[in-house]
Structures are given as C-alpha cells and as structure tokens.
Protein backbone atom coordinates (compact mmCIF):
# COMPACT_ATOMS: atom_id res chain seq x y z
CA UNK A 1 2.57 0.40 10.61
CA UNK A 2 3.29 -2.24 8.45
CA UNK A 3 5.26 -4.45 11.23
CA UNK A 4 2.06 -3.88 13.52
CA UNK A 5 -0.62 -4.89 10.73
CA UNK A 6 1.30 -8.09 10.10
CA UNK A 7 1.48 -8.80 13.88
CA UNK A 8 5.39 -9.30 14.29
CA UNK A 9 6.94 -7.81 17.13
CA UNK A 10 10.21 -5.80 16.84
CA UNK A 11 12.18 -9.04 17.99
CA UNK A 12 11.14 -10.88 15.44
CA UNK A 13 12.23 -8.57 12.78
CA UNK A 14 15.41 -7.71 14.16
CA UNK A 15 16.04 -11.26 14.71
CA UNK A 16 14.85 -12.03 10.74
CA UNK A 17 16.89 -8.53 9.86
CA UNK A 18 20.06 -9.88 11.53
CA UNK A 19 19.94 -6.28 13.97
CA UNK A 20 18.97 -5.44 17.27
CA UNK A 21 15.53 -4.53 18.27
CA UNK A 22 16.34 -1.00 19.15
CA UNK A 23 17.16 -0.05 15.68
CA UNK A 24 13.79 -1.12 14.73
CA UNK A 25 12.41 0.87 17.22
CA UNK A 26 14.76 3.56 16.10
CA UNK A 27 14.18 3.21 12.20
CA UNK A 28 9.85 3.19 13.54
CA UNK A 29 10.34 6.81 14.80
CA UNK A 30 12.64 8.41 11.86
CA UNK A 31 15.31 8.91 14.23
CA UNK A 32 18.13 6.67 12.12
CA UNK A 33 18.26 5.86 8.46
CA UNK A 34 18.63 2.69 6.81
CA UNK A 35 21.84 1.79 4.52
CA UNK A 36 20.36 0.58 1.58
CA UNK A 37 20.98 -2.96 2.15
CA UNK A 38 18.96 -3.13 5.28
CA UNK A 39 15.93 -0.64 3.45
CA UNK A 40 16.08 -3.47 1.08
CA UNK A 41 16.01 -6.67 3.73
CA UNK A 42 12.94 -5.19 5.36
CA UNK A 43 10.95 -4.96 2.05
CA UNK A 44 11.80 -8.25 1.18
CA UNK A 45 11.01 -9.39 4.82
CA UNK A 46 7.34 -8.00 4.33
CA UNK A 47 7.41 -8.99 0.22
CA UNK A 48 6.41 -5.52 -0.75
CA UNK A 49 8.42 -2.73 -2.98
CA UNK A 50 11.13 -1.17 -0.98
CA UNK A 51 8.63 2.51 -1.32
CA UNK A 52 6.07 1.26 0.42
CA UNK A 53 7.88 0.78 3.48
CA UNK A 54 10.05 4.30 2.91
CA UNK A 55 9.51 7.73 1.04
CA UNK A 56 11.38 10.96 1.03
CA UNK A 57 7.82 12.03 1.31
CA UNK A 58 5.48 11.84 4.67
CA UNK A 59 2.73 9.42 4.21
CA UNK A 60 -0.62 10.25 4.71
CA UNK A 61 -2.52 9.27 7.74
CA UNK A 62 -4.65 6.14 7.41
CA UNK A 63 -8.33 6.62 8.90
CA UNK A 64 -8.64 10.28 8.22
C-alpha cells in the first residue's frame, strides 16, 4: 500500500533495494519474509518506522 500511495513501481524499489522485482512482489503478498536488513532498507527507502511498513499483527483495512 505504501509503495502504491507513493507512486513507485516495484522496479524502482527493487532497483533502490538492491533486489529483484519479484521479491517485492513476493514480500507485497506475505508469501516471503524479510531478513532484517532488507525490513530495515525499505523503511528507510519510504523514511517511515520500520512498523509501519510490517507487524506481526494484520493491519486494518483502510476505507472501511
């Protein structure tokens, strides 16, 4: 959600994350977990704290 408010396209973070676009794509649906290194890349990538962009708990839908 975060990638897609900010407009940048998998590419582009893969190619600022140093990984291929499939593991974004694969990190998107929950189907592979970060090391923490790379958890802590893609927070700094967006600027935010690494929880807002994961949680051991499932976020809440936005426009409910």
């Amino acid at each position: 959600m975060l990638r897609a408010e900010r407009g940048v396209s998998r590419r582009q973070l893969a190619e600022a994350l140093g990984v291929h676009y499939q593991t974004v794509g694969y990190l998107e649906r929950g189907e592979y977990s970060p090391s923490l290194h790379l958890a802590l890349r893609i927070a700094g990538f967006f600027e935010v704290p690494v929880e807002v962009v994961f949680s051991t708990e499932p976020f809440p839908r936005i426009g409910r």
